[in-house]
PDB file of N, CA and C in Angstrom:
ATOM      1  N   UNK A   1       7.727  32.692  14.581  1.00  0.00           N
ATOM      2  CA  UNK A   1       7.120  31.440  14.985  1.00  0.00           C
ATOM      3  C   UNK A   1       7.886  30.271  14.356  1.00  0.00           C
ATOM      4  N   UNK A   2       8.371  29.180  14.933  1.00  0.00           N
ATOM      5  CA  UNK A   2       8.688  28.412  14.964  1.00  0.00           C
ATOM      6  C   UNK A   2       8.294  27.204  14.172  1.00  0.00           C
ATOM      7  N   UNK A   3       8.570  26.476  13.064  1.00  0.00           N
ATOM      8  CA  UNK A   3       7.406  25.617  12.351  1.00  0.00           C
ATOM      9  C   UNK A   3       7.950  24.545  13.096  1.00  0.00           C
ATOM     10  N   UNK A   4       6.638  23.316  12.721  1.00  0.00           N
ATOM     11  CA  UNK A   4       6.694  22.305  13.534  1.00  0.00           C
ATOM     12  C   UNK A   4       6.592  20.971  12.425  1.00  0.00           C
ATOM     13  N   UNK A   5       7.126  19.713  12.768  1.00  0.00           N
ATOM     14  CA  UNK A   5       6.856  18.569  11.284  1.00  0.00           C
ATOM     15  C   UNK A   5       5.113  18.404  11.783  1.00  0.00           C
ATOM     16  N   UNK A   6       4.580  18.273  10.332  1.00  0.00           N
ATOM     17  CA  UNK A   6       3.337  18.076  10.257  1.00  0.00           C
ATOM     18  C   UNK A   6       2.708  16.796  10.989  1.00  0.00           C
ATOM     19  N   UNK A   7       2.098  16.451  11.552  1.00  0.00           N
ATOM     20  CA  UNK A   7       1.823  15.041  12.657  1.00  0.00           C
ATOM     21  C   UNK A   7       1.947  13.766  11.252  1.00  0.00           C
ATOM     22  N   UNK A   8       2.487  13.028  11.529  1.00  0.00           N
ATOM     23  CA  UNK A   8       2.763  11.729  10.730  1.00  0.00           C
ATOM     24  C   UNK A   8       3.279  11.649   9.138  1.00  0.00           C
ATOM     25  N   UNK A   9       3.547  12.656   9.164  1.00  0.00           N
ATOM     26  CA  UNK A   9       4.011  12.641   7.763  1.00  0.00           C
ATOM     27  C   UNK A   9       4.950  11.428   7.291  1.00  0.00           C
ATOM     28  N   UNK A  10       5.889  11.245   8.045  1.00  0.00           N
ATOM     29  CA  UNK A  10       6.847  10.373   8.037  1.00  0.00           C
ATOM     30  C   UNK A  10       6.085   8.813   8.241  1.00  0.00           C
ATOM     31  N   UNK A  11       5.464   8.592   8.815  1.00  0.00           N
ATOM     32  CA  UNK A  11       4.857   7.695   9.156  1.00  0.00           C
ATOM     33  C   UNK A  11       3.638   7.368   7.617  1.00  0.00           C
ATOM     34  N   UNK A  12       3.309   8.192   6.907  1.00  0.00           N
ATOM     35  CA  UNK A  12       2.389   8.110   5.907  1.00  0.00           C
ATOM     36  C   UNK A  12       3.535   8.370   4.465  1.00  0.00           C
ATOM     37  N   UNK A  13       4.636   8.123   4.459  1.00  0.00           N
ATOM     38  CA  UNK A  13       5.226   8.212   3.806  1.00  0.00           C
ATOM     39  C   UNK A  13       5.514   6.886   3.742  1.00  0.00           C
ATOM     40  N   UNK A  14       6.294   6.269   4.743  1.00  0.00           N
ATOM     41  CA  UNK A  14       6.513   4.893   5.072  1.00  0.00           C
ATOM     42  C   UNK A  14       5.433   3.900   4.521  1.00  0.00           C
ATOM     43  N   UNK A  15       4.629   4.567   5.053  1.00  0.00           N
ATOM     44  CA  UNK A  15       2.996   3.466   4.956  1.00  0.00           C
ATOM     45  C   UNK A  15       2.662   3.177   3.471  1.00  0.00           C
ATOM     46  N   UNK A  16       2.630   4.082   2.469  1.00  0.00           N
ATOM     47  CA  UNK A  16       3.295   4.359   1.234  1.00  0.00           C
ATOM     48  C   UNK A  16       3.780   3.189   0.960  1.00  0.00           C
ATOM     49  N   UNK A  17       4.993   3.345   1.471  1.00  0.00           N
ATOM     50  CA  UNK A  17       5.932   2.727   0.412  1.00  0.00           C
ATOM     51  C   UNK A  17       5.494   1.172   0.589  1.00  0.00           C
ATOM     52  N   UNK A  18       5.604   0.794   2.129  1.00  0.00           N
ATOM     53  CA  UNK A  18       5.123  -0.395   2.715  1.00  0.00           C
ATOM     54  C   UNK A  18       3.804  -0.874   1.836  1.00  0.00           C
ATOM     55  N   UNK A  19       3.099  -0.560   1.286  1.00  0.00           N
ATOM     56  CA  UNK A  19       1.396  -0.826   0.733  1.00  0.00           C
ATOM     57  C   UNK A  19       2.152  -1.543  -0.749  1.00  0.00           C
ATOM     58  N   UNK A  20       3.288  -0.838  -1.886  1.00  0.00           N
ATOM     59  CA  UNK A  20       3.356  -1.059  -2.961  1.00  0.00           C
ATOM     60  C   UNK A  20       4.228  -2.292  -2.058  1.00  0.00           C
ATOM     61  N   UNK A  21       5.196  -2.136  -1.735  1.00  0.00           N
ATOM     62  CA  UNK A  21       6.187  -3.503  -0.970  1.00  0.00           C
ATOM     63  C   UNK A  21       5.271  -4.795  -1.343  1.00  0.00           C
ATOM     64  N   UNK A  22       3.932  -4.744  -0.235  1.00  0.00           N
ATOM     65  CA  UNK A  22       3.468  -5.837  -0.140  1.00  0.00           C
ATOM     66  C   UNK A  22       2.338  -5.889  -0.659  1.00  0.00           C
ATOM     67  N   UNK A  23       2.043  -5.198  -1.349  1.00  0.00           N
ATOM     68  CA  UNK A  23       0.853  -5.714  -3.075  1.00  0.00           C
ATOM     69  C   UNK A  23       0.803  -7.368  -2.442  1.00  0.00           C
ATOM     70  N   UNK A  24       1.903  -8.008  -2.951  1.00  0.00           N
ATOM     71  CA  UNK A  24       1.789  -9.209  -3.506  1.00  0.00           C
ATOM     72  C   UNK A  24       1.951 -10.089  -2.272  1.00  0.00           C
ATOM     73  N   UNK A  25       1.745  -9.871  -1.120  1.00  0.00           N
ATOM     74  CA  UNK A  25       1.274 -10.778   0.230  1.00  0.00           C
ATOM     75  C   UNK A  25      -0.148 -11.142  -0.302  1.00  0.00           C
ATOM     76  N   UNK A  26      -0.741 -11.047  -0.935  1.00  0.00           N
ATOM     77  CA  UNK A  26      -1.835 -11.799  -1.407  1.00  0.00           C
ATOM     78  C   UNK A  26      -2.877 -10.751  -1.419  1.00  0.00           C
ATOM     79  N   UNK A  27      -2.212  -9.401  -1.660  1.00  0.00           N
ATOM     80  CA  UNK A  27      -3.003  -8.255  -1.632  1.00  0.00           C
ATOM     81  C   UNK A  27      -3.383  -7.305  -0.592  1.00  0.00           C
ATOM     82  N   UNK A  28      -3.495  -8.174   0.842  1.00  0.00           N
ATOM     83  CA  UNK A  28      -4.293  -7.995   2.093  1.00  0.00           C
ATOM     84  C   UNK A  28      -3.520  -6.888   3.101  1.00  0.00           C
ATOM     85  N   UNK A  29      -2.325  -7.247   3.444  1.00  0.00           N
ATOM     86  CA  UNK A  29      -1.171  -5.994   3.716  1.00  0.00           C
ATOM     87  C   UNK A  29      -0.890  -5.127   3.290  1.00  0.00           C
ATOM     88  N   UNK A  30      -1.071  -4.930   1.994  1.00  0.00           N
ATOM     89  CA  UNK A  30      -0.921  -3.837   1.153  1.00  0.00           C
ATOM     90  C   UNK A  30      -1.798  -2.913   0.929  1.00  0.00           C
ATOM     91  N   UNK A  31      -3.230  -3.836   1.013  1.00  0.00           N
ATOM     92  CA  UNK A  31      -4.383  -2.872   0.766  1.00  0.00           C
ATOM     93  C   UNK A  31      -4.479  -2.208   2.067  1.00  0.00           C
ATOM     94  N   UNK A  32      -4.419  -2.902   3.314  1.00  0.00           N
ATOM     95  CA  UNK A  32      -4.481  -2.086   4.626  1.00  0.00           C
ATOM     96  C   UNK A  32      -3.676  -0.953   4.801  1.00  0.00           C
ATOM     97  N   UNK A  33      -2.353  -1.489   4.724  1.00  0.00           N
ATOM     98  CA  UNK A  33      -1.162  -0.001   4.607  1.00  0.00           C
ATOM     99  C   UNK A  33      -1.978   1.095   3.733  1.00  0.00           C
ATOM    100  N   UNK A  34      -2.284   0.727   2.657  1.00  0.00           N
ATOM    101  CA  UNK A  34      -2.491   1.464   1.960  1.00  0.00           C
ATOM    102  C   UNK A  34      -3.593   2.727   2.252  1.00  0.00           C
ATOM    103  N   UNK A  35      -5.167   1.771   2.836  1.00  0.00           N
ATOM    104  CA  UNK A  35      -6.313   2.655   3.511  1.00  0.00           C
ATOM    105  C   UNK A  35      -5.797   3.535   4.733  1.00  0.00           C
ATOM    106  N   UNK A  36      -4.719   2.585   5.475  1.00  0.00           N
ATOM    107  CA  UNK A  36      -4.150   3.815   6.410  1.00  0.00           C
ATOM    108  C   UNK A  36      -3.383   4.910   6.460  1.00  0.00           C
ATOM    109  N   UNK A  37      -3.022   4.803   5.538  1.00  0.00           N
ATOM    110  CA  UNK A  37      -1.825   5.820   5.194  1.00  0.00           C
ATOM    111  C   UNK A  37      -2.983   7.157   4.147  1.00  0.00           C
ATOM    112  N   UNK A  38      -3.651   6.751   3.696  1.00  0.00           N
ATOM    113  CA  UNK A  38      -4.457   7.431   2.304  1.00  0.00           C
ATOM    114  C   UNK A  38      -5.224   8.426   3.956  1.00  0.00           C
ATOM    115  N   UNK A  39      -5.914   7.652   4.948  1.00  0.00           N
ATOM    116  CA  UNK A  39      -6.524   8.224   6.155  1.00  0.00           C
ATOM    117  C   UNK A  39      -5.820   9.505   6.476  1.00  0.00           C
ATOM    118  N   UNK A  40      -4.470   8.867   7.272  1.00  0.00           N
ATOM    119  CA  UNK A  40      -3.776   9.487   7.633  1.00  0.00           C
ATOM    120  C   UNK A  40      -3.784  10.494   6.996  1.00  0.00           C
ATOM    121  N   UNK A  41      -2.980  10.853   5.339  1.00  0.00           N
ATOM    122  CA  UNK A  41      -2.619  11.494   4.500  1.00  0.00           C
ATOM    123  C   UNK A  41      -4.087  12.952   4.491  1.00  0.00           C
ATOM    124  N   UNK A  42      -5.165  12.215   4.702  1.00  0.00           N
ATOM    125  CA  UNK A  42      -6.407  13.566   4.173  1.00  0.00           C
ATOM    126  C   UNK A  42      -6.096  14.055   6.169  1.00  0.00           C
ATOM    127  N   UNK A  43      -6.079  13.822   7.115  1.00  0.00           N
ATOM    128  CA  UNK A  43      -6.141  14.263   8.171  1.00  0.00           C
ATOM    129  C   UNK A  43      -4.627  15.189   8.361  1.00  0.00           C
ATOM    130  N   UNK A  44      -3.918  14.980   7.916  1.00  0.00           N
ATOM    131  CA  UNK A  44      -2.819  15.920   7.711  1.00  0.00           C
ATOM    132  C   UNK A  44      -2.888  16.978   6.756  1.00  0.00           C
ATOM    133  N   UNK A  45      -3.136  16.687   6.062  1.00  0.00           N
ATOM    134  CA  UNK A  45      -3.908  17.738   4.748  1.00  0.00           C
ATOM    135  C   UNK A  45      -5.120  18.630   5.480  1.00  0.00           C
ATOM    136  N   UNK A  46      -6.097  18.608   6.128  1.00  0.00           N
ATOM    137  CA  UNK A  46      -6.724  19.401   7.121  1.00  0.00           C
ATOM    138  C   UNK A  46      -5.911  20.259   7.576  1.00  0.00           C
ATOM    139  N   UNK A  47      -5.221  19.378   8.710  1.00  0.00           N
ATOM    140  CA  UNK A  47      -4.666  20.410   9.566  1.00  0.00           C
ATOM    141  C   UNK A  47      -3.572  21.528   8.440  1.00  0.00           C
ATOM    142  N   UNK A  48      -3.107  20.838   7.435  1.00  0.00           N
ATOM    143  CA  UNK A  48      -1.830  21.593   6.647  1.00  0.00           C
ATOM    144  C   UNK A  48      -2.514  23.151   6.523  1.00  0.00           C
ATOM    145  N   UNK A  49      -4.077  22.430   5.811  1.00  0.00           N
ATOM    146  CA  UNK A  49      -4.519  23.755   5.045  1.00  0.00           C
ATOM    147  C   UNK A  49      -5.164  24.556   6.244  1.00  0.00           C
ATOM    148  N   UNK A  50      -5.359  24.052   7.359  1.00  0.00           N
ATOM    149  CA  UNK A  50      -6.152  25.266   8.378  1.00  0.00           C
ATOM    150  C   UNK A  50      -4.660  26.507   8.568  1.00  0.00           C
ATOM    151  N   UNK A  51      -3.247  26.161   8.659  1.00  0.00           N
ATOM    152  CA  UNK A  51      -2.115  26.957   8.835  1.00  0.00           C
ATOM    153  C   UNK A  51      -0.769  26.412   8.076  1.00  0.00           C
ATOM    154  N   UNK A  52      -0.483  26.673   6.901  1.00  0.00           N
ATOM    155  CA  UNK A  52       0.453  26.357   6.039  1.00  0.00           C
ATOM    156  C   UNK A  52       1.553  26.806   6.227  1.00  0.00           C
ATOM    157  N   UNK A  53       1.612  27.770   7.138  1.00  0.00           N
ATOM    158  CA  UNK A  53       3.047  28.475   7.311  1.00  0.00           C
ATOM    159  C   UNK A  53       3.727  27.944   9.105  1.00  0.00           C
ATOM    160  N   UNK A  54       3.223  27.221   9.602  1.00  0.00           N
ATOM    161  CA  UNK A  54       3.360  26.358  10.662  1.00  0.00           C
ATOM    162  C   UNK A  54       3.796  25.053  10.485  1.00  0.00           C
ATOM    163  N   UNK A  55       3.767  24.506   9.271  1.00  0.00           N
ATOM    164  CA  UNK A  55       4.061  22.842   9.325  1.00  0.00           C
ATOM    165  C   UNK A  55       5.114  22.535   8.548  1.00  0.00           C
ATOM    166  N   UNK A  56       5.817  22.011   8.528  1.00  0.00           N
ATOM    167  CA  UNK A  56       6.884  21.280   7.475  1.00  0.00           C
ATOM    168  C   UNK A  56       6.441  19.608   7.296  1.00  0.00           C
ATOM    169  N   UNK A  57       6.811  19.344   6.042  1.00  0.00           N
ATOM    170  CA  UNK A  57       7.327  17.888   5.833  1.00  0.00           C
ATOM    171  C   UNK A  57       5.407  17.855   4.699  1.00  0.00           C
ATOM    172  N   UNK A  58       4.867  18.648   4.319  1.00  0.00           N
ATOM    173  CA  UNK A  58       4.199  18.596   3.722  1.00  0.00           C
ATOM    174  C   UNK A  58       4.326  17.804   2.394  1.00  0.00           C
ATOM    175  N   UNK A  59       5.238  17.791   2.001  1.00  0.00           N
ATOM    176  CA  UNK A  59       5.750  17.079   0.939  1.00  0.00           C
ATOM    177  C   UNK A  59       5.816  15.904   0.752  1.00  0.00           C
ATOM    178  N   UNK A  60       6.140  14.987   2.263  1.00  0.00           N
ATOM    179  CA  UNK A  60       6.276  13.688   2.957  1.00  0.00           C
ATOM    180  C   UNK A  60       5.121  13.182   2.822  1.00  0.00           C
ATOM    181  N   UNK A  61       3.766  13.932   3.027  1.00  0.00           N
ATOM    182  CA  UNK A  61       2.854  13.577   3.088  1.00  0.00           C
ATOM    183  C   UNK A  61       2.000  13.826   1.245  1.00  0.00           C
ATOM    184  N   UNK A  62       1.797  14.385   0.688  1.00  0.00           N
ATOM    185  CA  UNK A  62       1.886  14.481  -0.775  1.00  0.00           C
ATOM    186  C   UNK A  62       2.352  13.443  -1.414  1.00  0.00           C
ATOM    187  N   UNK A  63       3.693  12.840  -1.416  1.00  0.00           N
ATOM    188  CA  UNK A  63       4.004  11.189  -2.126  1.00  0.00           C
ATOM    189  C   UNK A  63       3.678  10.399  -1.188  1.00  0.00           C
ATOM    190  N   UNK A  64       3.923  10.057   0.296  1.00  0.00           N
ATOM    191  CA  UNK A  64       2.911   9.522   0.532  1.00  0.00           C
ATOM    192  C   UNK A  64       1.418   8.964   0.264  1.00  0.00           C
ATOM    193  N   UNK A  65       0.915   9.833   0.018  1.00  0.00           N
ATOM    194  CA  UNK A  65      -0.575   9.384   0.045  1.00  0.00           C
ATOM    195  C   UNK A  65      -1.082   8.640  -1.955  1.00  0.00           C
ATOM    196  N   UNK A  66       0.372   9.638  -2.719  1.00  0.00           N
ATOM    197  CA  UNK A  66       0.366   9.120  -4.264  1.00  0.00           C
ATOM    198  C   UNK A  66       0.744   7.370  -4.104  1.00  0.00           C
ATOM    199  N   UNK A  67       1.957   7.181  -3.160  1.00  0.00           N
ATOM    200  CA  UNK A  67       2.384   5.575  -3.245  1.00  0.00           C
ATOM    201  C   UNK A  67       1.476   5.346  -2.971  1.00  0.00           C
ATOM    202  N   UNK A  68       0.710   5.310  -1.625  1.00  0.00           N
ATOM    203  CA  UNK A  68      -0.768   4.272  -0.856  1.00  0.00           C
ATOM    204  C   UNK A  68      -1.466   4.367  -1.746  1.00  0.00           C
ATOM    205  N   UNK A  69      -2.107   5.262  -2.794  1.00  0.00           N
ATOM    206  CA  UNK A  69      -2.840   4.945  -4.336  1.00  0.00           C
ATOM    207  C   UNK A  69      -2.797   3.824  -4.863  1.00  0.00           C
ATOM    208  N   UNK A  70      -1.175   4.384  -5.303  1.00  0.00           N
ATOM    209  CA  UNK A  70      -0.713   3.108  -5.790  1.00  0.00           C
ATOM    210  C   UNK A  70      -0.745   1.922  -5.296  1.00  0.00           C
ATOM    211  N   UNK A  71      -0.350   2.062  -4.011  1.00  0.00           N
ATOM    212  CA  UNK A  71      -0.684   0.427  -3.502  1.00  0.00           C
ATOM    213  C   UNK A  71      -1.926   0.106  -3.553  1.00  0.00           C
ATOM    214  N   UNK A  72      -2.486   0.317  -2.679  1.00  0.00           N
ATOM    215  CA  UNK A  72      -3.765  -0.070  -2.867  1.00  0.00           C
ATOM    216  C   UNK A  72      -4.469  -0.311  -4.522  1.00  0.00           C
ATOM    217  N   UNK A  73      -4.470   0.089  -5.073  1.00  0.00           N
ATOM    218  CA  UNK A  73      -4.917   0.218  -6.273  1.00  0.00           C
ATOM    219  C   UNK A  73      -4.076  -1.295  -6.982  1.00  0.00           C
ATOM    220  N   UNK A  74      -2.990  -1.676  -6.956  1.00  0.00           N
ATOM    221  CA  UNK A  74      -1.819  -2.823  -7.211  1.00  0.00           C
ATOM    222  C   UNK A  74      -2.344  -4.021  -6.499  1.00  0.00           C
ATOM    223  N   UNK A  75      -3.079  -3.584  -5.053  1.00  0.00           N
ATOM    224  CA  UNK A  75      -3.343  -4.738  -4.290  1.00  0.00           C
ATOM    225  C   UNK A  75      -4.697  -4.926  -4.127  1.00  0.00           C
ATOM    226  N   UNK A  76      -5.581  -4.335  -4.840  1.00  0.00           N
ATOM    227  CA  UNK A  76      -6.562  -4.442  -4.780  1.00  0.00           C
ATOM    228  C   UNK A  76      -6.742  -4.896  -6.729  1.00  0.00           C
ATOM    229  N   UNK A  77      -5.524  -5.299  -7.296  1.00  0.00           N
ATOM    230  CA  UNK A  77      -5.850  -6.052  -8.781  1.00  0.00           C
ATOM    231  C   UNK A  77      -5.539  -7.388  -8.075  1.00  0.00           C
ATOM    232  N   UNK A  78      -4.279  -7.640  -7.316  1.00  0.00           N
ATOM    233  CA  UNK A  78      -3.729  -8.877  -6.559  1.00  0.00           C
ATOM    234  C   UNK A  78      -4.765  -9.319  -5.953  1.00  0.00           C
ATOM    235  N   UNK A  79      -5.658  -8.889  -5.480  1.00  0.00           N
ATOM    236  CA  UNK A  79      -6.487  -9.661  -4.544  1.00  0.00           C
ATOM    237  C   UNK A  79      -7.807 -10.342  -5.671  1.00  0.00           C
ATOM    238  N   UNK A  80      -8.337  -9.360  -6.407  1.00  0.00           N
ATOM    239  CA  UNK A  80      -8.958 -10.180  -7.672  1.00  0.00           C
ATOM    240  C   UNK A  80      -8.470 -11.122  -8.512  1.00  0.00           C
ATOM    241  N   UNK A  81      -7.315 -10.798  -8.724  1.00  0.00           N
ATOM    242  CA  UNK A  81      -6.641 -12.092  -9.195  1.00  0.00           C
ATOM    243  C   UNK A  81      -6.474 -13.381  -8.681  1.00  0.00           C
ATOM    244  N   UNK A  82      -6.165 -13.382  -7.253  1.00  0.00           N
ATOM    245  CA  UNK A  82      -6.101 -14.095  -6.373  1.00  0.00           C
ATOM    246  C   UNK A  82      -7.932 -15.172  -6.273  1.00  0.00           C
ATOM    247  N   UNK A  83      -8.412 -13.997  -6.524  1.00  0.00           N
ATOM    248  CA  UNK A  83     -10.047 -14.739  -6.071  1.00  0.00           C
ATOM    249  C   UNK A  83     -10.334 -15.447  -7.504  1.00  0.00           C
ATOM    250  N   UNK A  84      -9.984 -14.326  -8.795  1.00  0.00           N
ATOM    251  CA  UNK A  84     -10.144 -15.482  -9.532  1.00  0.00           C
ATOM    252  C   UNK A  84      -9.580 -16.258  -9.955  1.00  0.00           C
ATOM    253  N   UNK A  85      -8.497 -16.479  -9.429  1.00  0.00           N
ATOM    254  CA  UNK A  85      -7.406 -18.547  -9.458  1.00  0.00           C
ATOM    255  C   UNK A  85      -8.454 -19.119  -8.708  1.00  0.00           C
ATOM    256  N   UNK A  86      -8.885 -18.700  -7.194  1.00  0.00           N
ATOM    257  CA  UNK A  86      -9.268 -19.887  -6.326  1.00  0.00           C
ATOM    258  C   UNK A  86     -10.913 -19.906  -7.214  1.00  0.00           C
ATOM    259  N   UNK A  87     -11.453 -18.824  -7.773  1.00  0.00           N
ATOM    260  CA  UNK A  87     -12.829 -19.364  -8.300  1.00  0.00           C
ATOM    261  C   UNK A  87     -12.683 -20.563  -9.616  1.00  0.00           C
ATOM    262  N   UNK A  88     -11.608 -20.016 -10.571  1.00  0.00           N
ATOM    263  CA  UNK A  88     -11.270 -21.375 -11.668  1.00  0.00           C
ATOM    264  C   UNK A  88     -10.571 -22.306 -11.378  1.00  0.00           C
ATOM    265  N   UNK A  89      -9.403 -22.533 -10.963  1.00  0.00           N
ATOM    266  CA  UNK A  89      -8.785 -23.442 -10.798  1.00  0.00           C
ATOM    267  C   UNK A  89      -9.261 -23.877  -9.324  1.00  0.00           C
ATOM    268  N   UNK A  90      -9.112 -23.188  -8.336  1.00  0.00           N
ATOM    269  CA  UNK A  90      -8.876 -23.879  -6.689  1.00  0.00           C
ATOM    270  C   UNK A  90      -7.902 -24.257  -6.452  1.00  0.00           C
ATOM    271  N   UNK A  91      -7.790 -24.126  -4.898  1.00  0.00           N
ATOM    272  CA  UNK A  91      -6.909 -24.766  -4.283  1.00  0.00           C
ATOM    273  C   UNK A  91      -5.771 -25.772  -4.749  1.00  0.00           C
ATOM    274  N   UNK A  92      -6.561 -27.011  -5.205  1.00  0.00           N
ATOM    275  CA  UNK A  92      -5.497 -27.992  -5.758  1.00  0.00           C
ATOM    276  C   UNK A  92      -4.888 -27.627  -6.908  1.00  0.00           C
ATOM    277  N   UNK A  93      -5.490 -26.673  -7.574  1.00  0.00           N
ATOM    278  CA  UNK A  93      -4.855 -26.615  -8.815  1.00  0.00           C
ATOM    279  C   UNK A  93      -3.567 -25.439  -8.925  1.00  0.00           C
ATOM    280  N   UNK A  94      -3.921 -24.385  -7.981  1.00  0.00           N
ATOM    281  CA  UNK A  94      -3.066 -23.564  -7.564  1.00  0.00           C
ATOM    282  C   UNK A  94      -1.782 -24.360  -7.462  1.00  0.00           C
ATOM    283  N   UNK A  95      -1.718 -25.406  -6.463  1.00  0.00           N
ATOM    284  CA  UNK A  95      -1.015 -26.029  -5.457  1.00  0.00           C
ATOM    285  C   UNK A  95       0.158 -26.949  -6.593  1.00  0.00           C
ATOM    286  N   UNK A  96      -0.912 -27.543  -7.424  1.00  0.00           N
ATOM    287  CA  UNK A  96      -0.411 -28.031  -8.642  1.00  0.00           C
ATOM    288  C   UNK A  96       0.534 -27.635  -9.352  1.00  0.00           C
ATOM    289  N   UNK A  97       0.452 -25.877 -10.221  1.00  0.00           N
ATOM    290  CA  UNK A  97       1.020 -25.413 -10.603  1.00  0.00           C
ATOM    291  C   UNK A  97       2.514 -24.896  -9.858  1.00  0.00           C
ATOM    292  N   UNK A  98       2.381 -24.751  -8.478  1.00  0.00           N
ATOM    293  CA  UNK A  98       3.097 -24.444  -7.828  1.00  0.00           C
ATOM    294  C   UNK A  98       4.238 -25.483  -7.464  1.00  0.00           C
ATOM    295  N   UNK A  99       3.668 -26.750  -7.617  1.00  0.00           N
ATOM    296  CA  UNK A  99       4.912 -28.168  -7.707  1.00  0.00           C
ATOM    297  C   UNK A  99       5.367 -27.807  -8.680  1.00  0.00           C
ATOM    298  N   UNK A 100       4.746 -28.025  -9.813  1.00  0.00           N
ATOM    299  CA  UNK A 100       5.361 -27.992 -11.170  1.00  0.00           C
ATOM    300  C   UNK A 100       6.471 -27.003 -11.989  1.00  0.00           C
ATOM    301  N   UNK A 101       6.393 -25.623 -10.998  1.00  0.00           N
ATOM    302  CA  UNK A 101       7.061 -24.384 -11.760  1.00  0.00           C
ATOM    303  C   UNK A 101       8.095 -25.211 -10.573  1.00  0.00           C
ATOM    304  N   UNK A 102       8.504 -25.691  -9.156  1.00  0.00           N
ATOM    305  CA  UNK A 102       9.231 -25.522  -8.698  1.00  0.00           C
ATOM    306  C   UNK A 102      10.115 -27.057  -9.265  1.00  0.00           C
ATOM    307  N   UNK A 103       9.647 -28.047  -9.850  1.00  0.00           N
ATOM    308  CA  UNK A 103      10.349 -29.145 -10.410  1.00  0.00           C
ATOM    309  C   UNK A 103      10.834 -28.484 -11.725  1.00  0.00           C
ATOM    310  N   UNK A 104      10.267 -27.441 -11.986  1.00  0.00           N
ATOM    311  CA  UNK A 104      11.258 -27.089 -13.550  1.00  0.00           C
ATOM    312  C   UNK A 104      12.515 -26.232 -13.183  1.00  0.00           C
ATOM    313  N   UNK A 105      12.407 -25.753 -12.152  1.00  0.00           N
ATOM    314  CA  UNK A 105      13.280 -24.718 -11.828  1.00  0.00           C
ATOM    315  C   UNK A 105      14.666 -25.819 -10.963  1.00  0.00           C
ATOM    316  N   UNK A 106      14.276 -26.994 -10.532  1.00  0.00           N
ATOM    317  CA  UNK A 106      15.310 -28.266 -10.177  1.00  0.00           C
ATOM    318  C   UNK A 106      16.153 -28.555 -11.382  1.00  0.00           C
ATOM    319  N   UNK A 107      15.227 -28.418 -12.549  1.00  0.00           N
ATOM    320  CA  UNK A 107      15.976 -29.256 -13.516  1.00  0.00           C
ATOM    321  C   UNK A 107      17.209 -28.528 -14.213  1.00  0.00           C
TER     322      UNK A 107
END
């Protein structure tokens, strides 16, 4: 019998990596990659364990689903962080700091 690549492995590998990438889009991309790929990752893991000697790329899917942890977990500190700038400082003050680091970096 013939083995076959496990359905998305490659694709939940990617998704992975993509989730830690963009942590820092303000958390929100990263955490999504991340829930999808972690999805993905247990629905491949099903099918792996119903016939183990049929699938390849099992492995793909194994760090996979460890990066989307990670991401998610990275982008889900980014996004608290994020909430608490806009709960202490706000908006303007964000905005503030953000002139200011970029006039020091002129000088």
């Amino acid at each position: 019998m013939e083995q076959q690549k496990l359905p998305n492995s490659t694709l939940i590998l990617v998704f992975g990596i993509l989730s830690i990438v963009t942590c820092c889009c303000y958390g929100i991309i990263g955490l999504i990659l991340g829930i999808i790929a972690i999805i993905l990752a247990n629905k491949a893991t099903k099918v792996y364990a119903e016939n183990p000697e049929a699938y390849t790329g099992y492995s793909n899917v194994k760090t996979g689903k460890i990066l989307a942890i990670i991401g998610v977990v990275l982008s889900a500190i980014y996004v608290a962080y994020v909430i608490f700038l806009f709960a202490t400082v706000g908006y303007a003050g964000i905005m503030e700091q953000y002139q200011d680091a970029l006039q020091q970096m002129g000088q």
